[in-house]
Protein backbone atom coordinates (compact mmCIF):
# COMPACT_ATOMS: atom_id res chain seq x y z
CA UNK A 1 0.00 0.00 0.00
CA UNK A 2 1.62 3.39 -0.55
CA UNK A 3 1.81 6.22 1.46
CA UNK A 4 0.22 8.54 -1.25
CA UNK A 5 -2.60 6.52 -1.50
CA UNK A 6 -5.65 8.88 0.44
CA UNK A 7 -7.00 8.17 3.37
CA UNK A 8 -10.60 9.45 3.01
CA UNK A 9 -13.33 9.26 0.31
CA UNK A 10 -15.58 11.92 -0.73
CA UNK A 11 -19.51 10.85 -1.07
CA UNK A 12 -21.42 13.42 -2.97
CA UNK A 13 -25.17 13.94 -0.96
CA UNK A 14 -26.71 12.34 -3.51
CA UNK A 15 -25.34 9.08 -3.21
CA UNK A 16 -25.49 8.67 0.61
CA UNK A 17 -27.74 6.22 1.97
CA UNK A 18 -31.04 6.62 3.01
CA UNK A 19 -32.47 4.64 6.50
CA UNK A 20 -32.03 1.16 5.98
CA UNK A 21 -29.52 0.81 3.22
CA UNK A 22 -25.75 0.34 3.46
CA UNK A 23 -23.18 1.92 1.44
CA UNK A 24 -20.08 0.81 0.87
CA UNK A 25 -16.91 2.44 0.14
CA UNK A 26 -13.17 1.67 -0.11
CA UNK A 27 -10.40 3.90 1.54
CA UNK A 28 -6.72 2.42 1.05
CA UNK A 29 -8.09 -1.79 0.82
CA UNK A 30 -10.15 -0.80 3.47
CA UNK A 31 -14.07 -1.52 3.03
CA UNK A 32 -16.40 0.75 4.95
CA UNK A 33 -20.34 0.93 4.86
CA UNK A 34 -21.97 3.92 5.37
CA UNK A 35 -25.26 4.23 7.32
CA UNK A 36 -27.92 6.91 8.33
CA UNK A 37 -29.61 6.97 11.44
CA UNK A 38 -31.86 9.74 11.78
CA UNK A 39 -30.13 12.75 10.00
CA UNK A 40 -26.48 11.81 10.75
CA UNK A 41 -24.40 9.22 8.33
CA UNK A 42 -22.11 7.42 10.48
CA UNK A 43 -19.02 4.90 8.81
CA UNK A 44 -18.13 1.57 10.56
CA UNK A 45 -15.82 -1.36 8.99
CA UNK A 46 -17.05 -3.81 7.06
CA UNK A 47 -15.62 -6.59 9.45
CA UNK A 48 -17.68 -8.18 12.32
CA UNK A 49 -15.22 -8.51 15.49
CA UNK A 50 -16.58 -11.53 16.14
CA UNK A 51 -15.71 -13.92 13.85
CA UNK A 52 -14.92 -11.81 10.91
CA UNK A 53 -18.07 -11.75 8.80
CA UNK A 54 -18.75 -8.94 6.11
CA UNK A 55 -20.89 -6.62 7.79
CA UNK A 56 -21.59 -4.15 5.89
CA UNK A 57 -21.62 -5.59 2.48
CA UNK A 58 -23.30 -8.80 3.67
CA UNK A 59 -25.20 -7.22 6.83
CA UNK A 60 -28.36 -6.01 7.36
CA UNK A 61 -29.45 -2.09 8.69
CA UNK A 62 -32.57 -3.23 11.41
CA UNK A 63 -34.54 -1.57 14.19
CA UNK A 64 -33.61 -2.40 17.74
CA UNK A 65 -36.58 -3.87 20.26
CA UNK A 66 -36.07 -3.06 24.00
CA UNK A 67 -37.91 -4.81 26.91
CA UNK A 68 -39.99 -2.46 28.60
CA UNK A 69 -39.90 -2.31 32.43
CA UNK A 70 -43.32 -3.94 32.73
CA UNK A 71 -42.10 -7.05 30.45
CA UNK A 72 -43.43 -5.09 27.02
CA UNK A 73 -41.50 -5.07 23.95
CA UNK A 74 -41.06 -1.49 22.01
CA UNK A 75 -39.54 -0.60 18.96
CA UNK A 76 -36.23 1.27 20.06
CA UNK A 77 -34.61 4.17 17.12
CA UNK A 78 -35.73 2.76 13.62
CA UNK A 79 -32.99 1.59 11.49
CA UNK A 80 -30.08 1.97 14.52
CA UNK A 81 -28.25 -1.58 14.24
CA UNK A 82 -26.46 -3.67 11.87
CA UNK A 83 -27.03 -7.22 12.09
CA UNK A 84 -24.02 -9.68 11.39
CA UNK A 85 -24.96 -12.09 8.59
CA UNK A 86 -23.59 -15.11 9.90
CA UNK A 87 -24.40 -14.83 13.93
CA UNK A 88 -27.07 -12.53 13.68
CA UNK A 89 -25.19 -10.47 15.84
CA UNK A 90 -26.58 -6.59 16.41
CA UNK A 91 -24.47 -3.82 16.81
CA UNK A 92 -25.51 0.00 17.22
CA UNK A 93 -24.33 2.18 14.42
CA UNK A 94 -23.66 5.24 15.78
CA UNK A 95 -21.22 3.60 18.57
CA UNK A 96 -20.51 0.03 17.21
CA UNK A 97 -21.11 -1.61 20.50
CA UNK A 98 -22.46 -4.93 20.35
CA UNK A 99 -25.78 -5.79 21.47
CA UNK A 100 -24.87 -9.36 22.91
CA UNK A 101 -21.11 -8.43 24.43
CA UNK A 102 -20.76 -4.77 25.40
CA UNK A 103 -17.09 -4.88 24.99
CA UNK A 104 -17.13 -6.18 21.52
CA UNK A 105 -17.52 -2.83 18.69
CA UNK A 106 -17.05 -2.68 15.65
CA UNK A 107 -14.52 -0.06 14.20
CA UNK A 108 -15.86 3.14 13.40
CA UNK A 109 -14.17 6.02 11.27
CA UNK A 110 -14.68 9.52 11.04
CA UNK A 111 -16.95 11.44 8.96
CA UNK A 112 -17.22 14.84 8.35
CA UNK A 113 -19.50 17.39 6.29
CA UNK A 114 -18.09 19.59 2.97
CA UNK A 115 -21.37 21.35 1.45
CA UNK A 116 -23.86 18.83 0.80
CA UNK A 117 -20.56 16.22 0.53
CA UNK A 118 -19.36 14.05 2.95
CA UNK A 119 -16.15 13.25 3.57
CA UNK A 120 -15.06 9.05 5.22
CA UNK A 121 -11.69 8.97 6.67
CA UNK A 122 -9.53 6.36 7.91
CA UNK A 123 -8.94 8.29 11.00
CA UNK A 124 -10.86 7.38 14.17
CA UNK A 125 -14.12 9.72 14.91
CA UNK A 126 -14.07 11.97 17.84
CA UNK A 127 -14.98 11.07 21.03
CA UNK A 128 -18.72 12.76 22.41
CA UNK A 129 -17.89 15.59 23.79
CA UNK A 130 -14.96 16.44 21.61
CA UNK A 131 -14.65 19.68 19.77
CA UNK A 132 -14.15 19.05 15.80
């Protein structure tokens, strides 16, 4: 791999993804899908950490169900997880932590906003609370 190769992608606002759908880009042999949840596209690798699966490109965008405190089920935020093909795994978009094993995430990558463009780097996203 060389060193001039870039280390982010530009996605023009047109192609982004709507809720639901998965897009996938590569950075430097590195795949990435692209989701929306609500108004903000987030970026996580196309790699499940648990055994390795393609998550994005072979993964599905779902809704999460909680259990209620009175033994109800509810819909949680609509199209917020990415379920594993293989395991069936779920793992929250917007932070990559695993439904079944809190300590297990998936890597995420930073994305930022040019115009109606966005721009997927390689680089790791800020932490909440950070200032970009």
């Amino acid at each position: 791999m060389s060193s001039t190769e870039p280390r982010e992608v530009r996605v023009a606002a047109s192609d982004l993804p709507v809720p639901g759908q998965i897009l996938v880009v590569e950075i430097r042999h590195h795949r990435v899908g692209l989701m929306r949840v609500g108004d903000e596209i987030h970026a996580l690798a196309d790699r499940c950490p648990h055994r390795g699966a393609p998550l994005c490109s072979a993964g599905e965008v779902v809704t999460d169900i909680q259990l209620a405190a009175d033994g109800s089920l509810q819909l949680g935020a609509a199209d917020s997880l990415i379920r594993c093909p293989w395991h069936k795994w779920d793992f929250e978009i917007a932070t990559g932590t695993c439904q079944v094993d809190g300590q297990m995430r998936v890597r995420r990558y930073a994305v930022r906003h040019e115009g109606s463009d966005v721009i997927v780097s390689l680089d790791s996203p800020p932490k909440a609370g950070d200032v970009e």
